[in-house]
N, C-alpha and C. Protein backbone atom coordinates (compact mmCIF):
# COMPACT_ATOMS: atom_id res chain seq x y z
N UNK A 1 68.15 67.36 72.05
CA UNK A 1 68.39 67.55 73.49
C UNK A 1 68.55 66.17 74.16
N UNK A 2 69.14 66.40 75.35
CA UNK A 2 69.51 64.75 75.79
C UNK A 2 68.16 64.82 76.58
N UNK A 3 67.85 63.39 76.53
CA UNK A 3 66.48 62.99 77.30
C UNK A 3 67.25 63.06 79.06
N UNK A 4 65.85 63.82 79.75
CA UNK A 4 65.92 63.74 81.53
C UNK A 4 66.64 63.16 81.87
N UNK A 5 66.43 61.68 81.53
CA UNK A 5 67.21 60.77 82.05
C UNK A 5 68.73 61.05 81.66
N UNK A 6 68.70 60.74 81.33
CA UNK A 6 70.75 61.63 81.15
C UNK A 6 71.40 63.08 81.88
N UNK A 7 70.35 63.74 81.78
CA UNK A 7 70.89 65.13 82.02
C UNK A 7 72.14 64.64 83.36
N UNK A 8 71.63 63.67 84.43
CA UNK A 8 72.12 63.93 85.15
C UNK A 8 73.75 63.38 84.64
N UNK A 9 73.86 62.40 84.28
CA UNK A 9 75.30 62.22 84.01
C UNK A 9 75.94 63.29 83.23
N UNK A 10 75.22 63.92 82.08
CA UNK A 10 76.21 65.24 81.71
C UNK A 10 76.28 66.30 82.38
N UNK A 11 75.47 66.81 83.49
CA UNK A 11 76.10 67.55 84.40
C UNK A 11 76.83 67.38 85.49
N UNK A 12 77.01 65.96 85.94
CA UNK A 12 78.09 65.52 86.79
C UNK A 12 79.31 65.40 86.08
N UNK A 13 79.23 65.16 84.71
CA UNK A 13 80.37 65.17 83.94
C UNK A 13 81.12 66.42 83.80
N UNK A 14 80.26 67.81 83.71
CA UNK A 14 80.22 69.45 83.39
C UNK A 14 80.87 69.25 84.92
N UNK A 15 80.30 68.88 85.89
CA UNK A 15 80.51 69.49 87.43
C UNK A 15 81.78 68.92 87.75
N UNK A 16 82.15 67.59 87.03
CA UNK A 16 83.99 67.11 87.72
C UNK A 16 84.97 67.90 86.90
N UNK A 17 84.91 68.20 85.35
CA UNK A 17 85.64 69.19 84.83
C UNK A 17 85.72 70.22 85.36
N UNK A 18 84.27 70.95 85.34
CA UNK A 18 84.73 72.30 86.35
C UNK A 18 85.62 72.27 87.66
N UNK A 19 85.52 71.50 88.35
CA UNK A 19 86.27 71.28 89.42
C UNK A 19 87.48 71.12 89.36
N UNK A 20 87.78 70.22 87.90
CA UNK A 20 89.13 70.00 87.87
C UNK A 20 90.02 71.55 86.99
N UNK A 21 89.38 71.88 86.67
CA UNK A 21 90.04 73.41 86.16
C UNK A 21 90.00 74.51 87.19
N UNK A 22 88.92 74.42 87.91
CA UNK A 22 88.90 75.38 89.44
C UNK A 22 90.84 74.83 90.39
N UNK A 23 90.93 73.35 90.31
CA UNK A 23 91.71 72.92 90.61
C UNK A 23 93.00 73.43 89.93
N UNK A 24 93.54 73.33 88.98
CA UNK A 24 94.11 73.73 87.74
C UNK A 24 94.71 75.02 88.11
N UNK A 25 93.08 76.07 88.18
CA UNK A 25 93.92 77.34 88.65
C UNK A 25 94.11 77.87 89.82
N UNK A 26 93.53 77.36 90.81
CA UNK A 26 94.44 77.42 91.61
C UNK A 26 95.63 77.18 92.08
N UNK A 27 96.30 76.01 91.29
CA UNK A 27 97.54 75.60 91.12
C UNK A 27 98.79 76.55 90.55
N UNK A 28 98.13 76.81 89.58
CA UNK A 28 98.60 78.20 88.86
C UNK A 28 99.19 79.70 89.56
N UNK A 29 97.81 79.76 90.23
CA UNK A 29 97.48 80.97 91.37
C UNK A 29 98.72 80.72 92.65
N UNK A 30 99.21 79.59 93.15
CA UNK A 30 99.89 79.30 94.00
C UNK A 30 101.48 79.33 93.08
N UNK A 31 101.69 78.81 92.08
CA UNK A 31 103.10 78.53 91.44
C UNK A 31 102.81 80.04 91.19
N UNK A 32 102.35 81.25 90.74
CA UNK A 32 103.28 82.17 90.15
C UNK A 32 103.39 83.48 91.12
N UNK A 33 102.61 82.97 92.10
CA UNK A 33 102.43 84.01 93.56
C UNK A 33 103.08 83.53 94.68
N UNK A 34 104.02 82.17 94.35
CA UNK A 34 104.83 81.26 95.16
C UNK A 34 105.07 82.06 96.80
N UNK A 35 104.83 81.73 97.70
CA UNK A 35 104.73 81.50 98.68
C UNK A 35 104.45 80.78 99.80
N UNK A 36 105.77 79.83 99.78
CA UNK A 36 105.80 78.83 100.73
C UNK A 36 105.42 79.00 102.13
N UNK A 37 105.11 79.76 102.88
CA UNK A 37 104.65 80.03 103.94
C UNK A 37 102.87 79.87 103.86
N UNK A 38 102.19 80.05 102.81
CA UNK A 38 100.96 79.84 102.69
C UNK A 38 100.23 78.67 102.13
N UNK A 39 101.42 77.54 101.69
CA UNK A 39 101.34 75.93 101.05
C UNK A 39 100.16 75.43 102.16
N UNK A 40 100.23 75.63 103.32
CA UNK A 40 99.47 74.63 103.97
C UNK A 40 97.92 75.32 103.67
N UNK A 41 97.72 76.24 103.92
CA UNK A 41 96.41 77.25 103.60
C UNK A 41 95.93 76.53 102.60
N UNK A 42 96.59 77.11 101.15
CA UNK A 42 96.22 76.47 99.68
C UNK A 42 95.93 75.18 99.57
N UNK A 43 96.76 74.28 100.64
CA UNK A 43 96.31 72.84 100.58
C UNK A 43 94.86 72.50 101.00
N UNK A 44 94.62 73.16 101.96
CA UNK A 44 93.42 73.16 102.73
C UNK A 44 92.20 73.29 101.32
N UNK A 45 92.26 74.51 101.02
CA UNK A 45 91.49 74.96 99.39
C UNK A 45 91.46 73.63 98.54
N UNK A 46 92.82 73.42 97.89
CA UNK A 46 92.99 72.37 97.06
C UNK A 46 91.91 71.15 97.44
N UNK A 47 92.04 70.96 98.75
CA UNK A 47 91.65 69.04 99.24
C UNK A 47 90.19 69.72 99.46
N UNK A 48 89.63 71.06 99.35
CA UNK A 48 88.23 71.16 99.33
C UNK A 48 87.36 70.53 98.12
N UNK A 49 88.40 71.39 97.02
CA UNK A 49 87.85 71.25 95.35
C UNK A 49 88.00 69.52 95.21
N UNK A 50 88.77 69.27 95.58
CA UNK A 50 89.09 67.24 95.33
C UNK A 50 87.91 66.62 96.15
N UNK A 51 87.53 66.71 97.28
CA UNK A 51 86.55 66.50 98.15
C UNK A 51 85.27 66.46 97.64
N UNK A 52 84.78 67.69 96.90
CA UNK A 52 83.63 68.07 96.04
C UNK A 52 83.49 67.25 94.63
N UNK A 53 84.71 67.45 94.01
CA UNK A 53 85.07 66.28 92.82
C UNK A 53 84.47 64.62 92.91
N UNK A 54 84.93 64.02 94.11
CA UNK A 54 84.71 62.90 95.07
C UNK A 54 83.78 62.68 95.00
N UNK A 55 83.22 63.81 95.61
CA UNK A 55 81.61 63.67 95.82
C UNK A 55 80.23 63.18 94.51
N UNK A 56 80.88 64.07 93.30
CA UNK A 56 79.81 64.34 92.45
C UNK A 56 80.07 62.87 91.55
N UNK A 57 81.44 62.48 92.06
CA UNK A 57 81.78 60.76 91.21
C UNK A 57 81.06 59.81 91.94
N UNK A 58 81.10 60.06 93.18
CA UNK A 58 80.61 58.96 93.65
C UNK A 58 79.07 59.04 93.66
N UNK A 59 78.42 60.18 93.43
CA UNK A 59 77.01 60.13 93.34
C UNK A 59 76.70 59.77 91.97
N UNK A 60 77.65 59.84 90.74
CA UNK A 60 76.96 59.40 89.64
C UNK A 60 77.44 57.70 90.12
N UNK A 61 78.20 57.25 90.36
CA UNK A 61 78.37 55.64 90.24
C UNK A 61 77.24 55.24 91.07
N UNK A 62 76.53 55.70 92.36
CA UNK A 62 75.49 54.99 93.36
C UNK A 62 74.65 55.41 91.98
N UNK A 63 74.20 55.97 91.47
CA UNK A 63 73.14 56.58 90.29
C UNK A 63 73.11 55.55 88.66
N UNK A 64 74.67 55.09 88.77
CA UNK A 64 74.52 54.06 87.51
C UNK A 64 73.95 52.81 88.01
N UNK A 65 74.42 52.12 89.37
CA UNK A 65 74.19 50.82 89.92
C UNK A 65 72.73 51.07 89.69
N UNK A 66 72.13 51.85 89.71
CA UNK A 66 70.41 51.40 89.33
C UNK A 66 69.44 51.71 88.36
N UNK A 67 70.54 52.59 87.71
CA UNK A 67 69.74 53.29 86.46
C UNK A 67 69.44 52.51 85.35
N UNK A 68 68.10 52.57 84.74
CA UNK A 68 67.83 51.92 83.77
C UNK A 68 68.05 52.44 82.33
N UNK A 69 67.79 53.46 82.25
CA UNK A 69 68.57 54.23 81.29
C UNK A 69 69.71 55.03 81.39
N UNK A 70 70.46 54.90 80.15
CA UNK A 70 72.18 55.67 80.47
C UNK A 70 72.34 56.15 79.06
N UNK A 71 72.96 57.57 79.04
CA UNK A 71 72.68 58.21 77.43
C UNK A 71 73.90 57.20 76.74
N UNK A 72 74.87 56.79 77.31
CA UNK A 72 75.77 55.68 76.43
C UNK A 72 76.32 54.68 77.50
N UNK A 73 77.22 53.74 77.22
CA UNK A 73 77.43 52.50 77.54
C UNK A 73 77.52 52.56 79.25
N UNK A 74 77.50 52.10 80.40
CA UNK A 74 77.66 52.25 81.77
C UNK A 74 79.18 52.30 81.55
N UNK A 75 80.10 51.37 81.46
CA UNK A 75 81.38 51.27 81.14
C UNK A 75 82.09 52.45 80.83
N UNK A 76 81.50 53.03 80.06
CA UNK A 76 82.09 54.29 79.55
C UNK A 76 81.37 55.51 80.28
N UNK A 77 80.64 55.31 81.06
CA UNK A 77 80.60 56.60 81.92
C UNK A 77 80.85 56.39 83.01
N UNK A 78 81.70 55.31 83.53
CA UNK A 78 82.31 55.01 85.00
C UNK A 78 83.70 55.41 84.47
N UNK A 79 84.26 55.09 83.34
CA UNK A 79 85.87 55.65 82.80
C UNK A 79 85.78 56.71 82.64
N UNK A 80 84.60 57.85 81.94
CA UNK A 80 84.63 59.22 81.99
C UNK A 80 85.21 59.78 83.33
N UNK A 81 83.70 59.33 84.15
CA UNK A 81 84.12 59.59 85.46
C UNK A 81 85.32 59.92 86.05
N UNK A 82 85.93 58.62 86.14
CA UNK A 82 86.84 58.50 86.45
C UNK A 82 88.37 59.17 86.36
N UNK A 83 88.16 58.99 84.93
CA UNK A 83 88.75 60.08 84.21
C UNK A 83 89.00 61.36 84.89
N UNK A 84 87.71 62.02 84.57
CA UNK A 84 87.55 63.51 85.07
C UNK A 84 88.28 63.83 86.50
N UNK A 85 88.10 62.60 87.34
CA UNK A 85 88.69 62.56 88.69
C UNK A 85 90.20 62.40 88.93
N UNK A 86 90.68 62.13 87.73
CA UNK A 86 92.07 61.61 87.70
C UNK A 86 92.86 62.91 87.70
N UNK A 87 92.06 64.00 87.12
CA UNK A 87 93.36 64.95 86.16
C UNK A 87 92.77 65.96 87.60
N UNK A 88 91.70 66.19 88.16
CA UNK A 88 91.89 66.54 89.84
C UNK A 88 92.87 66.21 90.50
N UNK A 89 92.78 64.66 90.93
CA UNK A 89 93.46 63.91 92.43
C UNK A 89 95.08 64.39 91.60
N UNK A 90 95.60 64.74 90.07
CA UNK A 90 96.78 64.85 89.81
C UNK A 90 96.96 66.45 90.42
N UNK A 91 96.68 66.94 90.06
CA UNK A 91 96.48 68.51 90.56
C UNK A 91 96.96 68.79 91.52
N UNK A 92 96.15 68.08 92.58
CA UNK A 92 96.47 68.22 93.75
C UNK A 92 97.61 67.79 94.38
N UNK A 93 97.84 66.64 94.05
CA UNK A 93 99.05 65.50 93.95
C UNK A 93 100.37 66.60 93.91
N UNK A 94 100.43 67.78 92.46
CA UNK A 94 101.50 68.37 92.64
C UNK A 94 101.68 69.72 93.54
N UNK A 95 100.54 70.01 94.12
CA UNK A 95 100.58 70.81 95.34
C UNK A 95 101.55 70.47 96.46
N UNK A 96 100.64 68.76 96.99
CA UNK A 96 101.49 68.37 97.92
C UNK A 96 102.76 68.14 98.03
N UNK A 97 103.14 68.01 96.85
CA UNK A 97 104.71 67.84 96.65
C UNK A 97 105.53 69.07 96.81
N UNK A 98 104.80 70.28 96.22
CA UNK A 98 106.11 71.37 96.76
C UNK A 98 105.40 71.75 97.94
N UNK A 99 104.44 70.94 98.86
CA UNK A 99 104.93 71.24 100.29
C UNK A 99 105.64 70.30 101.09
N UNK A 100 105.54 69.18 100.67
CA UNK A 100 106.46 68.03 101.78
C UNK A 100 107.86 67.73 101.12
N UNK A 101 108.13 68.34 99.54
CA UNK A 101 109.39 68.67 99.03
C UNK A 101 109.93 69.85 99.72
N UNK A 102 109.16 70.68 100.40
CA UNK A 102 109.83 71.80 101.10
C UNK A 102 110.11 72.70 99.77
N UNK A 103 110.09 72.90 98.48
CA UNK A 103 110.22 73.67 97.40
C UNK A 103 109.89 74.99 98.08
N UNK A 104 111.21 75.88 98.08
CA UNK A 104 111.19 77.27 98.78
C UNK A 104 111.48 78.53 97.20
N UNK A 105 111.62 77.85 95.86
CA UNK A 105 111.78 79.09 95.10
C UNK A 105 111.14 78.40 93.83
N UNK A 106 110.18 79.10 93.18
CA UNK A 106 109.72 78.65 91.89
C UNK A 106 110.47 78.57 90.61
N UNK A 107 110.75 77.97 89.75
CA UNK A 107 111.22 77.71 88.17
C UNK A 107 110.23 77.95 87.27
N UNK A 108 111.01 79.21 86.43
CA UNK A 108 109.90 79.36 85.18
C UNK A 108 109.40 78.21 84.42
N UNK A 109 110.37 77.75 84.07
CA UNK A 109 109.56 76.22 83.08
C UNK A 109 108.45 75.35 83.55
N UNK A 110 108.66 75.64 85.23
CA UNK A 110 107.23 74.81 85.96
C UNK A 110 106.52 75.85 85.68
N UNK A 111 106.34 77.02 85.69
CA UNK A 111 105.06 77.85 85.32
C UNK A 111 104.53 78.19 84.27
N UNK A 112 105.69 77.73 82.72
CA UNK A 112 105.11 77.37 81.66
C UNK A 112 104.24 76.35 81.52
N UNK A 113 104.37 75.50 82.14
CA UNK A 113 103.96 73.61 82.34
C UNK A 113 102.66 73.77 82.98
N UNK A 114 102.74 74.76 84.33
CA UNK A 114 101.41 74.56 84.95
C UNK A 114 100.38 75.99 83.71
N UNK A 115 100.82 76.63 83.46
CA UNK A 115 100.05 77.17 82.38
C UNK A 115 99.36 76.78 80.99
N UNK A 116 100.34 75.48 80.28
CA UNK A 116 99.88 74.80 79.43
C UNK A 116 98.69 73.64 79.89
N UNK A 117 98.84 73.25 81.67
CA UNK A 117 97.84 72.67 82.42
C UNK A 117 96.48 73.20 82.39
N UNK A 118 96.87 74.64 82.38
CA UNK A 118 95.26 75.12 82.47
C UNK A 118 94.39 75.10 81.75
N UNK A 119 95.38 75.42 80.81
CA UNK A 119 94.93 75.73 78.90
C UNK A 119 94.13 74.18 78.52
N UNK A 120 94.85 73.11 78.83
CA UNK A 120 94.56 71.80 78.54
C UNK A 120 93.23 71.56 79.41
N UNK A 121 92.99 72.09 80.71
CA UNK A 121 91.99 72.17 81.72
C UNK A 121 90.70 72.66 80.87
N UNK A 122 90.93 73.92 80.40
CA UNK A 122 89.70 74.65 79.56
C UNK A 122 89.55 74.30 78.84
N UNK A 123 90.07 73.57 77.58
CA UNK A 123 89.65 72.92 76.28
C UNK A 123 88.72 71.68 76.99
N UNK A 124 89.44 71.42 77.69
CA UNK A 124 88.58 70.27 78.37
C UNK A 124 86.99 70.18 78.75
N UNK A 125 87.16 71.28 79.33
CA UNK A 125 85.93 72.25 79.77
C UNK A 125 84.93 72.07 78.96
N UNK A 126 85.51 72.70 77.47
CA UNK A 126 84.75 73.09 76.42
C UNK A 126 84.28 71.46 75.64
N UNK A 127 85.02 70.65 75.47
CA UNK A 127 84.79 69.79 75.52
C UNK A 127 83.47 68.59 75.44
N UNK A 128 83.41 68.74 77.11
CA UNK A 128 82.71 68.39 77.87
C UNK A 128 81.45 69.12 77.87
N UNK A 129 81.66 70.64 78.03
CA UNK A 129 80.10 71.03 77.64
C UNK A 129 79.53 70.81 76.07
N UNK A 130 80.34 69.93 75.22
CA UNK A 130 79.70 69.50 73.95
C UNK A 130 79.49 68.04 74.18
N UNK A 131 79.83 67.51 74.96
CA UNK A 131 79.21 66.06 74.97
C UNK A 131 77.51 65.54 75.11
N UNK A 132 76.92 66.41 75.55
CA UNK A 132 75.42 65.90 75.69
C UNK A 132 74.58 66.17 74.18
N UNK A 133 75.56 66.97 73.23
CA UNK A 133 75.50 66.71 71.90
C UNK A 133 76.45 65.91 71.25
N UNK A 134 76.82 65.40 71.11
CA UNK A 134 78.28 64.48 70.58
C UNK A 134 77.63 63.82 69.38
N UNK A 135 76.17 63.80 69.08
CA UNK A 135 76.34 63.31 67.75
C UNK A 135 75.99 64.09 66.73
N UNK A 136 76.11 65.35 66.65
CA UNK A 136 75.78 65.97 65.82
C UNK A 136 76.75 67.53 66.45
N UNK A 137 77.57 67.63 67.39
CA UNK A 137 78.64 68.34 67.49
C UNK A 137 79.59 69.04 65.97
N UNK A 138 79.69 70.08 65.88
CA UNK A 138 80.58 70.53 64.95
C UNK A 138 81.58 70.61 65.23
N UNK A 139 81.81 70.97 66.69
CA UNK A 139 82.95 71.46 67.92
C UNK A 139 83.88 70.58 68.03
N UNK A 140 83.58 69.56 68.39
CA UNK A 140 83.87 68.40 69.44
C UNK A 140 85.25 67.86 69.35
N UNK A 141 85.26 67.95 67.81
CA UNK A 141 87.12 67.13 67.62
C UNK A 141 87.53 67.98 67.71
N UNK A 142 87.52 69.66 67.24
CA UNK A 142 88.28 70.64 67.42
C UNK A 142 88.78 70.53 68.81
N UNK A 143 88.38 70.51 70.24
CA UNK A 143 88.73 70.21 71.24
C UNK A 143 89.15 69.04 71.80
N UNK A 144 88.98 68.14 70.97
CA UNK A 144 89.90 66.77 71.67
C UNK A 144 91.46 67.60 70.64
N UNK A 145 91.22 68.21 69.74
CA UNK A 145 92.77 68.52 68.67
C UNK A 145 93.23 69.09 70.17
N UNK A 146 92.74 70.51 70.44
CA UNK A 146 93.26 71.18 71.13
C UNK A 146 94.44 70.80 72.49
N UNK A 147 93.40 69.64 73.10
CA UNK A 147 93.93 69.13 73.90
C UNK A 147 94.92 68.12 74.08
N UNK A 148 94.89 67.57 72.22
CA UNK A 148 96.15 66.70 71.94
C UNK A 148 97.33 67.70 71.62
N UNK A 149 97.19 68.77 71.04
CA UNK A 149 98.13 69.72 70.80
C UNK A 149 98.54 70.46 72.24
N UNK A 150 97.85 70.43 73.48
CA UNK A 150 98.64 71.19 74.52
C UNK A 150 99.49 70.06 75.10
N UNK A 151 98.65 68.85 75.21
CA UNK A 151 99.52 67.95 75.91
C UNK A 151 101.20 67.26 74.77
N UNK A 152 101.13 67.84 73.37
CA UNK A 152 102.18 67.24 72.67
C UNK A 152 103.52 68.38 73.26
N UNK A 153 102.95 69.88 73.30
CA UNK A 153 103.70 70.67 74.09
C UNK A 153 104.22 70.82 74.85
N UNK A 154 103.04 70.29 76.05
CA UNK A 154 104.19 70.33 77.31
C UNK A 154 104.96 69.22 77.34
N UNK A 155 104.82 67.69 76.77
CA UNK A 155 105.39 67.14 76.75
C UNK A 155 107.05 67.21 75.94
N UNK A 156 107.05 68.30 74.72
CA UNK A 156 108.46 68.98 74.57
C UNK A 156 109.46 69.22 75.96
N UNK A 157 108.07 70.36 76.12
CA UNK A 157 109.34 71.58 77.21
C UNK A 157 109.08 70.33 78.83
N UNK A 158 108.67 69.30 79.08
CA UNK A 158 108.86 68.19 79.86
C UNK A 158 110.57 67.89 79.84
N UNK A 159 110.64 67.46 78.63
CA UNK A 159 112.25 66.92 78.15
C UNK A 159 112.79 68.22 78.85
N UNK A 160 112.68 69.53 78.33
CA UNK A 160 113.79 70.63 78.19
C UNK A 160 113.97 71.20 79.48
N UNK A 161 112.58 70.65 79.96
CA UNK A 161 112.50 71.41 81.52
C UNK A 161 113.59 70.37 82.66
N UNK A 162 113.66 68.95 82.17
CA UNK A 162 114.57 67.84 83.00
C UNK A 162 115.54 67.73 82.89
N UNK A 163 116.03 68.19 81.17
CA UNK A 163 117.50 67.75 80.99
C UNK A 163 118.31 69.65 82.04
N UNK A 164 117.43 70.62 81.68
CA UNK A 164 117.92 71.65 82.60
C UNK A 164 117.94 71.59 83.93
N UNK A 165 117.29 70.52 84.66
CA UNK A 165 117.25 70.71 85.90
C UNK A 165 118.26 69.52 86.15
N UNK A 166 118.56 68.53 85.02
CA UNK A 166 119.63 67.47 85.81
C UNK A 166 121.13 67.94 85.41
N UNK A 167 121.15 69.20 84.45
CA UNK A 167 122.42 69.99 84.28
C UNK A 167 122.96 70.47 84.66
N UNK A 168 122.13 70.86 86.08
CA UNK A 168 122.29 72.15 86.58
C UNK A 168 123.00 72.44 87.51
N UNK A 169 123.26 70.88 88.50
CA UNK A 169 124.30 70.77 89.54
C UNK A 169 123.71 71.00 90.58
N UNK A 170 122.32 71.40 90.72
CA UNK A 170 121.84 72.14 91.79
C UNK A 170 121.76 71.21 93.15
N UNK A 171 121.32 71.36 94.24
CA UNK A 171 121.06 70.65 95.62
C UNK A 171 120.47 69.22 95.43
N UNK A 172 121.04 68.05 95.24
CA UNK A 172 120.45 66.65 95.08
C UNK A 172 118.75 66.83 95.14
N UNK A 173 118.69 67.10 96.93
CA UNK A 173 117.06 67.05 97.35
C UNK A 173 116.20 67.42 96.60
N UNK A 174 116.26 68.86 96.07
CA UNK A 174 115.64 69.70 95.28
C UNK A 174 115.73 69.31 93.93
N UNK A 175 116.68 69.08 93.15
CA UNK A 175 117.18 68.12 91.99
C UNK A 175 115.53 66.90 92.19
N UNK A 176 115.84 65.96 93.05
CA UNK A 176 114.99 65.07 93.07
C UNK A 176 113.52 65.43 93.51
N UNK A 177 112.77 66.63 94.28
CA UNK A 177 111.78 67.59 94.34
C UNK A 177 111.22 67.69 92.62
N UNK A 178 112.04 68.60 92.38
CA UNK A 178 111.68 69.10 90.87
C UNK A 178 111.03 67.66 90.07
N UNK A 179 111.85 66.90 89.80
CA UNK A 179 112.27 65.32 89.19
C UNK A 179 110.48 65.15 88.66
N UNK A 180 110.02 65.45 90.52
CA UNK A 180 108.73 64.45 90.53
C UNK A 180 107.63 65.48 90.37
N UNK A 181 107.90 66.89 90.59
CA UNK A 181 106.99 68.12 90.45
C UNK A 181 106.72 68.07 89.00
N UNK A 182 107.55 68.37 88.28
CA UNK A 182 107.60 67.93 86.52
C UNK A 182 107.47 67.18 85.73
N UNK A 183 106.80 66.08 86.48
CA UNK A 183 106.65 64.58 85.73
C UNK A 183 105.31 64.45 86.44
N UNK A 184 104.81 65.31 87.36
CA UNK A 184 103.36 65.44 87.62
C UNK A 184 102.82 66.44 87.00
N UNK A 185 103.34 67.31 86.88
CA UNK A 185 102.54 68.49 85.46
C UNK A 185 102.44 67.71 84.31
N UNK A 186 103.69 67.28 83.95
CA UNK A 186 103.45 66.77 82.51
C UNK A 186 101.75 65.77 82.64
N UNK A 187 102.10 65.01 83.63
CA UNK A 187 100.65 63.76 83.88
C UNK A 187 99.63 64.87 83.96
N UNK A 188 99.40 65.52 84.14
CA UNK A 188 98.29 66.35 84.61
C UNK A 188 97.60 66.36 82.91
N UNK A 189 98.65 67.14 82.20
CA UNK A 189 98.17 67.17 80.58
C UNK A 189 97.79 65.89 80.32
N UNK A 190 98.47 64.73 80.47
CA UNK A 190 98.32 63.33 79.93
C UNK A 190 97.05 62.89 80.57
N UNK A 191 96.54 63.59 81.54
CA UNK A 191 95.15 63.12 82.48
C UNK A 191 94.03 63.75 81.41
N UNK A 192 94.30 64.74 81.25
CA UNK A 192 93.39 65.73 80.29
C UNK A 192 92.97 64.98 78.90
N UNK A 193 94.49 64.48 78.55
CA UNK A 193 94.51 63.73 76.87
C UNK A 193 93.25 62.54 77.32
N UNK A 194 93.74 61.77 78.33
CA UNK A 194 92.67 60.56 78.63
C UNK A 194 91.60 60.69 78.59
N UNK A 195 91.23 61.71 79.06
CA UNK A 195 89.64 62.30 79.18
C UNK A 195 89.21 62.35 77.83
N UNK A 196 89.82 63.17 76.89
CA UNK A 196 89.64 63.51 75.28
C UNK A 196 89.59 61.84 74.84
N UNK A 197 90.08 61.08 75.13
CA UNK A 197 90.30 59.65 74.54
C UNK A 197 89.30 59.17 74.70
N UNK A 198 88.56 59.04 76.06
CA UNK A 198 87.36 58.08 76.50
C UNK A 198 86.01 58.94 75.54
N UNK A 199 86.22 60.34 75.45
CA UNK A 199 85.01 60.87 74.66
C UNK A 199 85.32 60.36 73.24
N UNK A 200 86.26 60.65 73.10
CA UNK A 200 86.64 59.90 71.31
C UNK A 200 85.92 58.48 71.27
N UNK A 201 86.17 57.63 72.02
CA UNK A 201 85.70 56.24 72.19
C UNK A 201 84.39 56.33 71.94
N UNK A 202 83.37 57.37 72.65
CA UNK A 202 82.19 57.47 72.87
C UNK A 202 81.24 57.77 71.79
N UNK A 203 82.27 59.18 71.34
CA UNK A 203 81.40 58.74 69.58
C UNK A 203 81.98 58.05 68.78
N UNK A 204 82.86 57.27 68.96
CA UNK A 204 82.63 55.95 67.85
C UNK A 204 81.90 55.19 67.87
N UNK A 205 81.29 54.65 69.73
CA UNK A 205 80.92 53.87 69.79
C UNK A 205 79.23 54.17 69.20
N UNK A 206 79.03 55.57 69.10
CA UNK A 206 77.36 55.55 69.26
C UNK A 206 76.96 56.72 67.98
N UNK A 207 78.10 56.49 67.21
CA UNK A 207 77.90 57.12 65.86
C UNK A 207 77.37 56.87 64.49
């Protein structure tokens, strides 16, 4: 079991993942129920879950500046952190875009993309609730695999989803909308992979 002293960083760690997959699906929930008339609403939601995210980062960093014990390196649980916060603030990031892109009709391939997001979200999840065991985990690489295998995916249908949308002739604006909507999903997975990376780091370092 992890000693007291730790608990708290692995449940701030448990509490920014969750957030960032609460994030995730709601993203989801908005791309396949598309309704641009309710973008500003959902935004409101979205910048709640990021807000809360915020919160639980910045209470573990005031919590490292004085802690004398840390279950592994400080360094590496300010990049976790961080981490965890990244593949949120991306989340959200592609909300705002199909509202100030004005994006008035959804594309299946973005809702393959934000679906392989989620998937990459929950492995993550799972993940993370194996880290306060990480040295004696059976689990643990199985889910960094997982999450290298969703993000090698969407990064395929990334290509297939751009070269179709720059084929397509469609409205410049929207052309250039999409451009940046789809190159923020893809990051979203690549936020996820990072996360899997800094834990990889972690049991090497303390294995």
């Amino acid at each position: 079991m992890a000693r007291k002293n730790d608990s708290f960083y692995f449940d701030g760690f448990r509490d920014s993942a969750g957030h960032a997959l609460a994030a995730a699906r709601l993203l989801a929930e908005v791309m396949h129920d598309y309704d641009p008339a309710r973008l500003r609403e959902r935004m409101d939601e979205m910048h709640r879950i990021e807000q809360e995210a915020d919160e639980i980062r910045h209470g573990m960093m005031d919590e490292l500046v004085t802690a004398f014990i840390t279950p592994f390196e400080r360094e590496d649980i300010a990049s976790l952190s961080s981490a965890l916060d990244d593949v949120t603030d991306r989340i959200e990031g592609v909300l705002l875009r199909l509202y100030y892109d004005n994006v008035t009709a959804m594309r299946p391939d973005a809702l393959q993309l934000v679906d392989m997001m989620v998937r990459s979200c929950e492995a993550m999840v799972q993940l993370i609730e194996e880290l306060p065991k990480f040295k004696r985990s059976k689990t643990l690489r199985g889910h960094v695999f997982a999450i290298n295998q969703v993000e090698e995916g969407a990064d395929r249908l990334f290509v297939e989803a751009m070269r179709a949308l720059h084929t397509s002739g469609g409205d410049p604006l929207q052309v250039f909308a999409w451009h940046e909507i789809y190159a923020h999903l893809e990051r979203c997975t690549d936020d996820c992979e990072h996360v899997a990376d800094v834990v990889d780091g972690v049991v090497m370092k303390n294995s």
